[in-house]
Protein backbone atom coordinates (compact mmCIF):
# COMPACT_ATOMS: atom_id res chain seq x y z
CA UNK A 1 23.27 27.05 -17.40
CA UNK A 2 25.24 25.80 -14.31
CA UNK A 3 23.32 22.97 -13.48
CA UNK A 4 24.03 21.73 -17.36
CA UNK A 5 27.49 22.50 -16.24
CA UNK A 6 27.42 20.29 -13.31
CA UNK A 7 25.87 17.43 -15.36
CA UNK A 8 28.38 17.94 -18.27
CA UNK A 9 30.94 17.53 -15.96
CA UNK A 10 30.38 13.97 -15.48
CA UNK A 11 30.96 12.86 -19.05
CA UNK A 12 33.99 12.99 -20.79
CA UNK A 13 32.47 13.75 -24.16
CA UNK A 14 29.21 15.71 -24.96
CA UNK A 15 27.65 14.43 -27.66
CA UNK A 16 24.68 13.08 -28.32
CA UNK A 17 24.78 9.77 -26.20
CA UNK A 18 25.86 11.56 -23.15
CA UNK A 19 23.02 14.00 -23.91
CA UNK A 20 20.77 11.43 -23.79
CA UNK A 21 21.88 9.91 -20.84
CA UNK A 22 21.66 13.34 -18.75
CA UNK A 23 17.87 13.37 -20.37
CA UNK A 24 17.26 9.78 -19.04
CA UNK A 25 18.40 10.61 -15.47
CA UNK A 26 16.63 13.74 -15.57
CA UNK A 27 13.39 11.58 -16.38
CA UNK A 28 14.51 8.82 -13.60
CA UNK A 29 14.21 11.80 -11.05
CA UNK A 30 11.16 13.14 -11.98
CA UNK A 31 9.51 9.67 -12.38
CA UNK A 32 11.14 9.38 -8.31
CA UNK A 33 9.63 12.92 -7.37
CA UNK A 34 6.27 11.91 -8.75
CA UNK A 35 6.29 8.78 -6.57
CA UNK A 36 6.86 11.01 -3.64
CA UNK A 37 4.19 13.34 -4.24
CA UNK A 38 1.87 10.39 -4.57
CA UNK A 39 2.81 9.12 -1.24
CA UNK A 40 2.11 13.11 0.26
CA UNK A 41 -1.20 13.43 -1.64
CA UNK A 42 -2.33 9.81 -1.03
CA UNK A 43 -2.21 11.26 2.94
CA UNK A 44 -4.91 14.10 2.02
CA UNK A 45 -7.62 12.70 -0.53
CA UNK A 46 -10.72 10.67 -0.08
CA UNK A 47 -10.37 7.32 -0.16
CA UNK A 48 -11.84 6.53 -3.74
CA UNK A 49 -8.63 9.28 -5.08
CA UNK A 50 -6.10 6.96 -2.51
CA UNK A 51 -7.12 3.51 -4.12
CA UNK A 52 -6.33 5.27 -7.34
CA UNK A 53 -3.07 6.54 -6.15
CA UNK A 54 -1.59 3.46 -4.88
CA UNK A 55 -2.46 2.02 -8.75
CA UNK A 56 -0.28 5.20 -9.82
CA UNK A 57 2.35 4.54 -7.46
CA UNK A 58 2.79 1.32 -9.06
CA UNK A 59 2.73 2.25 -12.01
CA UNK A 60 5.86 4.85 -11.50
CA UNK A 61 7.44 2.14 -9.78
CA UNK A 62 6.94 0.06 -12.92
CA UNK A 63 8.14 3.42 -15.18
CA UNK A 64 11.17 2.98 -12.46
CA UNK A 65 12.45 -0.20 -13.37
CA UNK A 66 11.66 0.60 -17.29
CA UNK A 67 13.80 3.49 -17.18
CA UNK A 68 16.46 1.54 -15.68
CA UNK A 69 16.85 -0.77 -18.42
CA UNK A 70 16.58 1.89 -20.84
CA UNK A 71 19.82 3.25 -19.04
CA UNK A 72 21.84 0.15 -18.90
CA UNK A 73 20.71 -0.21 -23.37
CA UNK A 74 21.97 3.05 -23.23
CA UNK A 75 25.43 1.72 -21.71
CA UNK A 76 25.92 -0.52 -24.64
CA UNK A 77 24.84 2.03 -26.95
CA UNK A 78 21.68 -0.52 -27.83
CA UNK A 79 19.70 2.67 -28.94
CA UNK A 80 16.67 0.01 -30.31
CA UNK A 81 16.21 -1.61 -26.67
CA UNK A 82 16.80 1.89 -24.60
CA UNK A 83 13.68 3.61 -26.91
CA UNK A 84 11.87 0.40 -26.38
CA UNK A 85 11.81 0.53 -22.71
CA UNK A 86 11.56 4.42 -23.12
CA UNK A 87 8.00 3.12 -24.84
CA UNK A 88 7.11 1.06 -22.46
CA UNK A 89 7.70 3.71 -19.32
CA UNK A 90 5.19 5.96 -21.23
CA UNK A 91 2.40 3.25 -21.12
CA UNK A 92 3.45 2.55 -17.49
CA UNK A 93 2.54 6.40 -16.41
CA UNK A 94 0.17 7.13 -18.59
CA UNK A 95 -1.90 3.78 -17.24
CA UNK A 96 -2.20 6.31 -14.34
CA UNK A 97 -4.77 7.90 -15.39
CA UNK A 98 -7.23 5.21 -15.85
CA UNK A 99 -8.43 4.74 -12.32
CA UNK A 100 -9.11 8.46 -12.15
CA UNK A 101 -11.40 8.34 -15.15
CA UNK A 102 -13.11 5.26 -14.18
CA UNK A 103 -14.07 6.49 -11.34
CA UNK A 104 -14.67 10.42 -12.57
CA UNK A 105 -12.49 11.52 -10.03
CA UNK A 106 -9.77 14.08 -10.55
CA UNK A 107 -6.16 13.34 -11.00
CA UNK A 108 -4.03 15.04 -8.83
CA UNK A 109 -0.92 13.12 -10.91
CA UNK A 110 -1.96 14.97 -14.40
CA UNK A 111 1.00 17.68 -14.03
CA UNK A 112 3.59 14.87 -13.46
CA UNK A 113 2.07 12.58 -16.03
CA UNK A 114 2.15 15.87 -18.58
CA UNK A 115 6.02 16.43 -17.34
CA UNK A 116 6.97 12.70 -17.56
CA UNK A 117 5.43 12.34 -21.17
CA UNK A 118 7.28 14.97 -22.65
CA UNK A 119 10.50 13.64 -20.76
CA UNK A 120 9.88 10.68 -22.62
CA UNK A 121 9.89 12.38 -26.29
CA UNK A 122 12.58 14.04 -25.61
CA UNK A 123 14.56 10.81 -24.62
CA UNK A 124 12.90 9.11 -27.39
CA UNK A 125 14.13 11.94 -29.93
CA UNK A 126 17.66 11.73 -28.72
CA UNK A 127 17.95 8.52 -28.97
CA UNK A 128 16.65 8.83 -32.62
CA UNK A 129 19.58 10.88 -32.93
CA UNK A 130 22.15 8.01 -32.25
């Protein structure tokens, strides 16, 4: 309850925009931790696993830059563009797991990509909501 606190804090009003915009960040900084852990594992799996990483990595990068523009729609309260892009990021990380399957390797991104999709509905679902 005190880290909704903390985020609270930072808006003036809690309702359902400002909701969604603590959801979106939330989703911006798991999409960032996932890029991190596919830099770590990238250093530990063979080399068939790493080529499929670095696809990943784009991907989130791509997710990244999505997310970004669904924040600034978000800004002008353009709830059709923000769940758009919010769309979009979901085919961005969920293109992750293509390599993987391809190649019948395992995908060591498949708790993230779980975590990340259900972000997503939830951001999608609040911004139903507006």
């Amino acid at each position: 309850m005190s880290t909704a606190g903390r985020h609270a804090s930072k808006y003036p009003i809690i309702d359902n925009l400002a909701v969604l915009n603590m959801q979106v960040n939330a989703f911006a900084k798991r999409t960032a931790q996932a890029r991190k852990h596919v830099t770590k594992s990238a250093r530990t799996v063979p080399p068939a696993q790493a080529q499929a990483l670095t696809f990943c990595d784009t991907m989130y990068m791509n997710t990244q830059d999505t997310i970004g523009a669904a924040q600034r729609a978000i800004t002008f309260k353009d709830t059709g563009t923000a769940k758009i892009m919010l769309q979009l990021a979901v085919q961005d990380f969920d293109s992750c797991d293509r390599p993987f399957t391809q190649a019948g390797i395992p995908n060591p991104m498949g708790k993230f990509d779980k975590e990340l999709n259900q972000m997503a509905n939830n951001c999608m679902t609040l911004a139903n909501m507006i």
